[in-house]
N, C-alpha and C. Protein backbone atom coordinates (compact mmCIF):
# COMPACT_ATOMS: atom_id res chain seq x y z
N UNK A 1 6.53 3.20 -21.24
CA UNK A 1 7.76 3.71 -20.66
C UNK A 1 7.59 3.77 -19.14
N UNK A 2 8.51 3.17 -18.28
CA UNK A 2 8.57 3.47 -16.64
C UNK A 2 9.17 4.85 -16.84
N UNK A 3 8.34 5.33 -15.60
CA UNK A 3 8.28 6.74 -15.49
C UNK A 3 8.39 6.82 -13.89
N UNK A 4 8.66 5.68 -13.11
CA UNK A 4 8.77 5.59 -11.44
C UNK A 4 8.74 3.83 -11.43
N UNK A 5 9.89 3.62 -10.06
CA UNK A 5 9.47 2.46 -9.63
C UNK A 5 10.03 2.53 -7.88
N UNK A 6 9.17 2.35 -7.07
CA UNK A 6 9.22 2.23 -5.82
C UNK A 6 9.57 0.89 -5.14
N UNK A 7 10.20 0.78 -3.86
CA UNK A 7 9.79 -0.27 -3.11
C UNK A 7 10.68 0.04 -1.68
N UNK A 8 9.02 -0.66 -0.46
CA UNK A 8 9.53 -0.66 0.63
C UNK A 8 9.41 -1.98 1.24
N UNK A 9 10.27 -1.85 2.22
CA UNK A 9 10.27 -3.28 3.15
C UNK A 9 9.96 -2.50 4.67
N UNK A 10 8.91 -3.84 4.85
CA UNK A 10 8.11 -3.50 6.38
C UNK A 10 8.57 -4.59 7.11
N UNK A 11 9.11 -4.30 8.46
CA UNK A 11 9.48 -5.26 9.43
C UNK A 11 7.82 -5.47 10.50
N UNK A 12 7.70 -6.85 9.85
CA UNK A 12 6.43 -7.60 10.48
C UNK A 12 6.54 -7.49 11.89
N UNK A 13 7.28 -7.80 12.57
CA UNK A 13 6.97 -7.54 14.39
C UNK A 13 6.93 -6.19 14.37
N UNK A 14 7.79 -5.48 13.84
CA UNK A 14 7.23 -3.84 14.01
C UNK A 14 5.94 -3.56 13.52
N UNK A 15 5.11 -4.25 12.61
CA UNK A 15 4.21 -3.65 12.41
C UNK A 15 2.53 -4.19 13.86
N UNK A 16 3.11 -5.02 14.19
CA UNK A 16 2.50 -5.94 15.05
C UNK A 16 2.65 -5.73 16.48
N UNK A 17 3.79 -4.54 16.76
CA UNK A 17 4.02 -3.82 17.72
C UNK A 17 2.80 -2.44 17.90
N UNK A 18 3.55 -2.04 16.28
CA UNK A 18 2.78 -0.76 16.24
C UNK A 18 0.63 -0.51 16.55
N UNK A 19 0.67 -2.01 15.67
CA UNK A 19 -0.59 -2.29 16.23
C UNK A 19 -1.42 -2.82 17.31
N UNK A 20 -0.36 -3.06 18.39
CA UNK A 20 -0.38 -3.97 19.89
C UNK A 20 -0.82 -2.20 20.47
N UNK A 21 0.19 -1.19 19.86
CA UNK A 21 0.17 0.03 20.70
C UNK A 21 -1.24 0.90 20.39
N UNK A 22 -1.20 1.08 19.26
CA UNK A 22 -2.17 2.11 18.57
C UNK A 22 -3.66 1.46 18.50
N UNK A 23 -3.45 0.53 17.72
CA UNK A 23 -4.43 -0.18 17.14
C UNK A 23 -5.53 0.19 16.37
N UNK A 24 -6.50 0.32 16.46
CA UNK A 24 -7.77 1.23 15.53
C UNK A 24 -7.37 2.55 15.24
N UNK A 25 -6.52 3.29 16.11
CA UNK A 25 -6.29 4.57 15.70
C UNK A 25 -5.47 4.64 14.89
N UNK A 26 -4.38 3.64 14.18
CA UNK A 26 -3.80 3.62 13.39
C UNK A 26 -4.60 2.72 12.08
N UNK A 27 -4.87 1.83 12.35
CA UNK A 27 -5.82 1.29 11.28
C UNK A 27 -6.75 2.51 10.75
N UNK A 28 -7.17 3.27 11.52
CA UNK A 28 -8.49 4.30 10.33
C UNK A 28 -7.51 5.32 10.01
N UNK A 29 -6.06 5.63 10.29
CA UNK A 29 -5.76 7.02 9.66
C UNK A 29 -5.20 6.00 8.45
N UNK A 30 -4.53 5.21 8.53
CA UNK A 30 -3.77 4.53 7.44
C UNK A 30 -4.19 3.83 6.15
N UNK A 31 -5.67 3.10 6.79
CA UNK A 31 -6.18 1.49 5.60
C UNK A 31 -7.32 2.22 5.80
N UNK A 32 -7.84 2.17 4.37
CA UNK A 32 -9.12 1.79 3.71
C UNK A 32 -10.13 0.72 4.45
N UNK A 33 -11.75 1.33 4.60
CA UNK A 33 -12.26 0.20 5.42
C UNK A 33 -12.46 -1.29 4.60
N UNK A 34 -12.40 -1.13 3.33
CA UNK A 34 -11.98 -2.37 2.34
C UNK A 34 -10.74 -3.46 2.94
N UNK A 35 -9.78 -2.51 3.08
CA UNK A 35 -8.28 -2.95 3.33
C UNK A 35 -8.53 -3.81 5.06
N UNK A 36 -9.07 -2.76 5.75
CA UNK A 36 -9.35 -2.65 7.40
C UNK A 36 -9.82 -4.75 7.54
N UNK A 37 -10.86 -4.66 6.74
CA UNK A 37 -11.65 -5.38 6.83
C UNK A 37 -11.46 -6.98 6.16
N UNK A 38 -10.11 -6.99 5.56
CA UNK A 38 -10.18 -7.94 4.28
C UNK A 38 -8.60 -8.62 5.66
N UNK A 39 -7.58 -7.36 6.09
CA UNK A 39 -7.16 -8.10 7.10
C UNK A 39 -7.59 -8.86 8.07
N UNK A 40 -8.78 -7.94 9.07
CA UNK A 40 -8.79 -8.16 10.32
C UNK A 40 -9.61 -9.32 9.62
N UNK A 41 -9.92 -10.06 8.69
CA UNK A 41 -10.47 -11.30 8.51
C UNK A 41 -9.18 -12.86 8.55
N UNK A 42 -8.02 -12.16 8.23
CA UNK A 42 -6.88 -13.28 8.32
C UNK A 42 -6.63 -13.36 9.83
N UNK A 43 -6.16 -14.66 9.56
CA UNK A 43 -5.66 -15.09 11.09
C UNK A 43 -4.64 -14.15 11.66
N UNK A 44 -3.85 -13.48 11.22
CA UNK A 44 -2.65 -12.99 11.27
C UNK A 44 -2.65 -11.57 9.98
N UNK A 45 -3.40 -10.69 10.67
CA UNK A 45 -3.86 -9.43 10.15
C UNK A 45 -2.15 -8.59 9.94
N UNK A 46 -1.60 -8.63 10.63
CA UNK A 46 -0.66 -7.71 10.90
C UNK A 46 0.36 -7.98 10.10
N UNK A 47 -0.04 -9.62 9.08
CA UNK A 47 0.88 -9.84 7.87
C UNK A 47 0.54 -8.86 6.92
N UNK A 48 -0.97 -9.08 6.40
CA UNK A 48 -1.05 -8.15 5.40
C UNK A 48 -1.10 -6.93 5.39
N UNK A 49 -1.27 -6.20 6.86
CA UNK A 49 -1.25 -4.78 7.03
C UNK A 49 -0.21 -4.32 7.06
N UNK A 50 0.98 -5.22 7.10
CA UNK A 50 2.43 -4.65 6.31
C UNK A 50 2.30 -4.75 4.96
N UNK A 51 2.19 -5.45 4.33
CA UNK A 51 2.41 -5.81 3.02
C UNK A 51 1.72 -4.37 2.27
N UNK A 52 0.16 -4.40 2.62
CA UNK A 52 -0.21 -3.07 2.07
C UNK A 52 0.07 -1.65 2.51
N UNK A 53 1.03 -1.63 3.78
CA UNK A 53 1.81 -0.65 4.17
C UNK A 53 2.95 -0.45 3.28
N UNK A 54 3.48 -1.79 2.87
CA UNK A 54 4.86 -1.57 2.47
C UNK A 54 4.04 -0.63 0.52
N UNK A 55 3.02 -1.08 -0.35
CA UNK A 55 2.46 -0.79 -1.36
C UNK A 55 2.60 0.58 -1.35
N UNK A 56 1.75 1.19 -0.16
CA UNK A 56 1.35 3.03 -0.11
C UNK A 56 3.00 3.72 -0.15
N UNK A 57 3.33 3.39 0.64
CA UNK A 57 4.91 3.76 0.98
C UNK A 57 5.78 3.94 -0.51
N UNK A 58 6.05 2.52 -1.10
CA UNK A 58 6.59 2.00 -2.37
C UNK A 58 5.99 2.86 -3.58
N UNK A 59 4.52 3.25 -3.74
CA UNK A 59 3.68 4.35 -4.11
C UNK A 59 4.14 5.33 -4.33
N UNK A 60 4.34 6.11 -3.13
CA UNK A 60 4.70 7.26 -2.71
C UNK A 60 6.21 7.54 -3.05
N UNK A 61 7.19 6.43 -2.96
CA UNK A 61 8.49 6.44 -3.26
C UNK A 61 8.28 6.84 -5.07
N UNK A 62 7.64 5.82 -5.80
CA UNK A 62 7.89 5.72 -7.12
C UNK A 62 7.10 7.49 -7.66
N UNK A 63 6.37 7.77 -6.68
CA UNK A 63 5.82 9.19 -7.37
C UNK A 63 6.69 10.42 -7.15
N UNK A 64 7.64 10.23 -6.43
CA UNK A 64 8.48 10.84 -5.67
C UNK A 64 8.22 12.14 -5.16
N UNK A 65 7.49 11.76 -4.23
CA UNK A 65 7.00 12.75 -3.29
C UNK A 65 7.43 12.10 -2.22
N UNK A 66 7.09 13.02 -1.36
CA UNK A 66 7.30 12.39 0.00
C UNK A 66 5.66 12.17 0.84
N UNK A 67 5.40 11.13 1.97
CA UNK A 67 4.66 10.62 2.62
C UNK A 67 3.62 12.07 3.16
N UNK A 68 2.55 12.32 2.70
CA UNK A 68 1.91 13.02 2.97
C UNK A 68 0.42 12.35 4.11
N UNK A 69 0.36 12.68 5.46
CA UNK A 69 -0.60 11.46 6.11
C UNK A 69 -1.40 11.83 5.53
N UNK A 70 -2.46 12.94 5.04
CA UNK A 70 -3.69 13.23 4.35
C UNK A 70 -4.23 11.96 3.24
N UNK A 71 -2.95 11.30 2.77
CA UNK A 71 -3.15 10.25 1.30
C UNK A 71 -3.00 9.20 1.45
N UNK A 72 -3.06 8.73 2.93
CA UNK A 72 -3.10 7.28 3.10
C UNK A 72 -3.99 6.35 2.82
N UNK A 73 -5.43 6.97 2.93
CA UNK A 73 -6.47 6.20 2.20
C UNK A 73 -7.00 6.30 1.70
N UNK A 74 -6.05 7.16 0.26
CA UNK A 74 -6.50 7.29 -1.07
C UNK A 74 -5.39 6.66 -2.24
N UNK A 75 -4.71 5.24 -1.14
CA UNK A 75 -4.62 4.56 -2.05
C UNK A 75 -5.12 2.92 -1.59
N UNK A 76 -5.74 2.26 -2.48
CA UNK A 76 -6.36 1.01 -1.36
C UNK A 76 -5.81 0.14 -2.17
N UNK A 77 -5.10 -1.18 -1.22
CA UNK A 77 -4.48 -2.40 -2.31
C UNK A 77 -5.51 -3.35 -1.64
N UNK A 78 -6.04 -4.18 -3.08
CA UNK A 78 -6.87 -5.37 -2.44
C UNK A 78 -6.32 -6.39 -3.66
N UNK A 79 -7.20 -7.84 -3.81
CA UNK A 79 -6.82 -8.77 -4.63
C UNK A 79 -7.45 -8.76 -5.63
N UNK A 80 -7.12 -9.08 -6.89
CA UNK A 80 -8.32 -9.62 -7.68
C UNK A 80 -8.93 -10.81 -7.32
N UNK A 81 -9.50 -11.63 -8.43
CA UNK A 81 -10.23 -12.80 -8.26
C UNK A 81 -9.54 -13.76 -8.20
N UNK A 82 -8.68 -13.71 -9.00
CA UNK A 82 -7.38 -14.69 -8.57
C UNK A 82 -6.31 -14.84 -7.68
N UNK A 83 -6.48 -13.74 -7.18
CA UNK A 83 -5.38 -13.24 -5.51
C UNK A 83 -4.48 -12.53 -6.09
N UNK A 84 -4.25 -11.77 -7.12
CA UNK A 84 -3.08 -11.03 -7.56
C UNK A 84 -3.39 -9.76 -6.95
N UNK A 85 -2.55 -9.21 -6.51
CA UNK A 85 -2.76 -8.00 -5.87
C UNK A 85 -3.18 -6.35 -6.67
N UNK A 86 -3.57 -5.78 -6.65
CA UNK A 86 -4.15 -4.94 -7.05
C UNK A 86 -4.28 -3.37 -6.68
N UNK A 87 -4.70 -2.47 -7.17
CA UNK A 87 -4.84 -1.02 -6.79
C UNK A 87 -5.49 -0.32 -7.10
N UNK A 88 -5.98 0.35 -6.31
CA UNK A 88 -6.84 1.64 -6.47
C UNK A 88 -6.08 3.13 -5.85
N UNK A 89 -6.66 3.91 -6.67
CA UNK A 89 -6.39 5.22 -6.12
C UNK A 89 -7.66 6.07 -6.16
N UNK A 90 -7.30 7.18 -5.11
CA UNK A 90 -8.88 8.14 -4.77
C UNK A 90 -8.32 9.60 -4.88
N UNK A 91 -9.06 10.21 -4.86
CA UNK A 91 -9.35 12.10 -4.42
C UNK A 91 -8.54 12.42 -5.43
N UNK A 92 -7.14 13.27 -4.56
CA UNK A 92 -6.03 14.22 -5.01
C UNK A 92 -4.54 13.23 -5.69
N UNK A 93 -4.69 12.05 -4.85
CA UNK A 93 -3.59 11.23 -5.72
C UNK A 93 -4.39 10.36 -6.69
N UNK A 94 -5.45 10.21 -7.22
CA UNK A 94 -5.77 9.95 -8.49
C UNK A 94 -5.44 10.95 -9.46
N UNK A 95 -6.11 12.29 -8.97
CA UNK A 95 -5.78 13.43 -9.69
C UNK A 95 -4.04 13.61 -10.28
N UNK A 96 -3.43 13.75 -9.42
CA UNK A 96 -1.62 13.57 -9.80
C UNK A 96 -1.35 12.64 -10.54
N UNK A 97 -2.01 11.49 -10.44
CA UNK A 97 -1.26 10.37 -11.47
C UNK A 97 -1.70 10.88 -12.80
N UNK A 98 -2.95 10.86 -12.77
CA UNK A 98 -3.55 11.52 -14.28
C UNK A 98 -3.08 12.69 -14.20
N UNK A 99 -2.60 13.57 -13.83
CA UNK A 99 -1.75 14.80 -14.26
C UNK A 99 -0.57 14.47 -15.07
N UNK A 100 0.32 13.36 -13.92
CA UNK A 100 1.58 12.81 -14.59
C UNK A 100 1.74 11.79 -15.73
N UNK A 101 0.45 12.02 -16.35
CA UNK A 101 -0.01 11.74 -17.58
C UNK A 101 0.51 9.82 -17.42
N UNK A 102 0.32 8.44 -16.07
CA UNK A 102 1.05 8.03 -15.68
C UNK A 102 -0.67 6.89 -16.24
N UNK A 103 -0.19 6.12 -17.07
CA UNK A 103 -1.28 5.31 -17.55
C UNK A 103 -1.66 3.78 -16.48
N UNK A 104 -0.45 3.15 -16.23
CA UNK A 104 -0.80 2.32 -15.46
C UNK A 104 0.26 1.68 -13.88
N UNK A 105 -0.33 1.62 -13.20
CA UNK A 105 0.92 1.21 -12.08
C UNK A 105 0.47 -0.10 -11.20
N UNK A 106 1.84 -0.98 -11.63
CA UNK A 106 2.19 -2.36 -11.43
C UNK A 106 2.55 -2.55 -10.10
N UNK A 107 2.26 -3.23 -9.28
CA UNK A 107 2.46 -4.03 -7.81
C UNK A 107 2.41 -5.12 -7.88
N UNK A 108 3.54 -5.18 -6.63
CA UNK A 108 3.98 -6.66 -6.29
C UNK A 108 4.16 -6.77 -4.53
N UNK A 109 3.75 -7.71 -4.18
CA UNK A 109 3.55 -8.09 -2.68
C UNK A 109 4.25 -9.44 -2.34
N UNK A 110 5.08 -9.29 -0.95
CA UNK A 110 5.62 -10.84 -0.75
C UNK A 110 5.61 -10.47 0.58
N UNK A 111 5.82 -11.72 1.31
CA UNK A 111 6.39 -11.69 2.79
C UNK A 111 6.75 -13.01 2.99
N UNK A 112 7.84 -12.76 4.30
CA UNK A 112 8.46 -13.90 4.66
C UNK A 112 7.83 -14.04 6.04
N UNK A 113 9.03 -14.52 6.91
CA UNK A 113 8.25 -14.45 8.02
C UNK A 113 8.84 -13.15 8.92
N UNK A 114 9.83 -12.62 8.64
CA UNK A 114 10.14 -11.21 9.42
C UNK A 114 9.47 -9.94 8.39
N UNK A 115 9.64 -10.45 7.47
CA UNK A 115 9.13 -9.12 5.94
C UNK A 115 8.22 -9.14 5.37
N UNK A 116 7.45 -7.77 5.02
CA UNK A 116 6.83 -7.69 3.85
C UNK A 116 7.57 -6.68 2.98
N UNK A 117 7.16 -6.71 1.66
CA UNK A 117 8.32 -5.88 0.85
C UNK A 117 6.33 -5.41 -0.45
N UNK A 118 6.82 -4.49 -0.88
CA UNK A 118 5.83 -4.21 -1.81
C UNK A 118 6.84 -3.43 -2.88
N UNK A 119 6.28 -3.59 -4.19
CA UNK A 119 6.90 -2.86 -5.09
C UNK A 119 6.14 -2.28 -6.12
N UNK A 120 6.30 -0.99 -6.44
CA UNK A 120 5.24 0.03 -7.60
C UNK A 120 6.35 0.33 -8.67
N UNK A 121 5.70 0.08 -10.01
CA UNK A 121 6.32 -0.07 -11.20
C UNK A 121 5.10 1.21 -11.98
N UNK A 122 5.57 2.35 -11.88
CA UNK A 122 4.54 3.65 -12.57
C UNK A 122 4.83 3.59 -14.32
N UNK A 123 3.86 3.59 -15.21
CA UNK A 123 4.31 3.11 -16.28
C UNK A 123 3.14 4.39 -16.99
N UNK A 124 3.64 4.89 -18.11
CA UNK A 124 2.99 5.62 -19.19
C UNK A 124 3.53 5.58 -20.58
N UNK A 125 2.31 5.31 -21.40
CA UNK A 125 2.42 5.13 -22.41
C UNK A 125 3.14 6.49 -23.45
């Protein structure tokens, strides 16, 4: 049974702004050094650091809470082996999902060339 489904859209030059301005100081409150590290390896980091911006966000929508900064990197999106995108959760929002008795949660990642969009599909059996 869906029990939440989220989704946000990230405007790529904004995020490529935001990181022209901030830069590392926004990368360590936000991404996982997994996440940190799996971008700043693409040519064009500031694609996927929307994309897994738009995931946490889309997350947070489908749990329906609102954006707490404390839980930004306790959720980490990386790939599997095949490039499908993937998730982890840590600390206090692992704890909540297994509260919300919430068995598995589905993501989806795209971008164009102005967008990234992510989408969370919260599902319990």
């Amino acid at each position: 049974m869906i029990v939440g489904i989220g989704i946000d859209l990230v405007d790529i030059v904004r995020m490529k702004g935001v990181l022209e301005r901030w830069g590392e100081r926004f990368i360590e409150r936000v991404f996982t050094e997994d996440e940190k590290e799996y971008a700043l390896s693409r040519r064009y980091p500031h694609i996927h650091l929307s994309g897994r911006f738009a995931i946490k966000e889309a997350l947070f929508k489908a749990i329906g809470g609102g954006t707490n900064p404390w839980i930004w990197k306790e959720v980490e999106v990386f790939n599997d082996r095949g490039g499908a995108p993937k998730i982890r959760l840590y600390g206090g929002l692992k704890r909540l999902i297994s509260k919300k008795f919430i068995t598995s949660v589905h993501i989806s990642i795209s971008h164009d060339h102005a967008y990234s969009i992510g989408q969370v599909v919260l599902e319990k059996k």
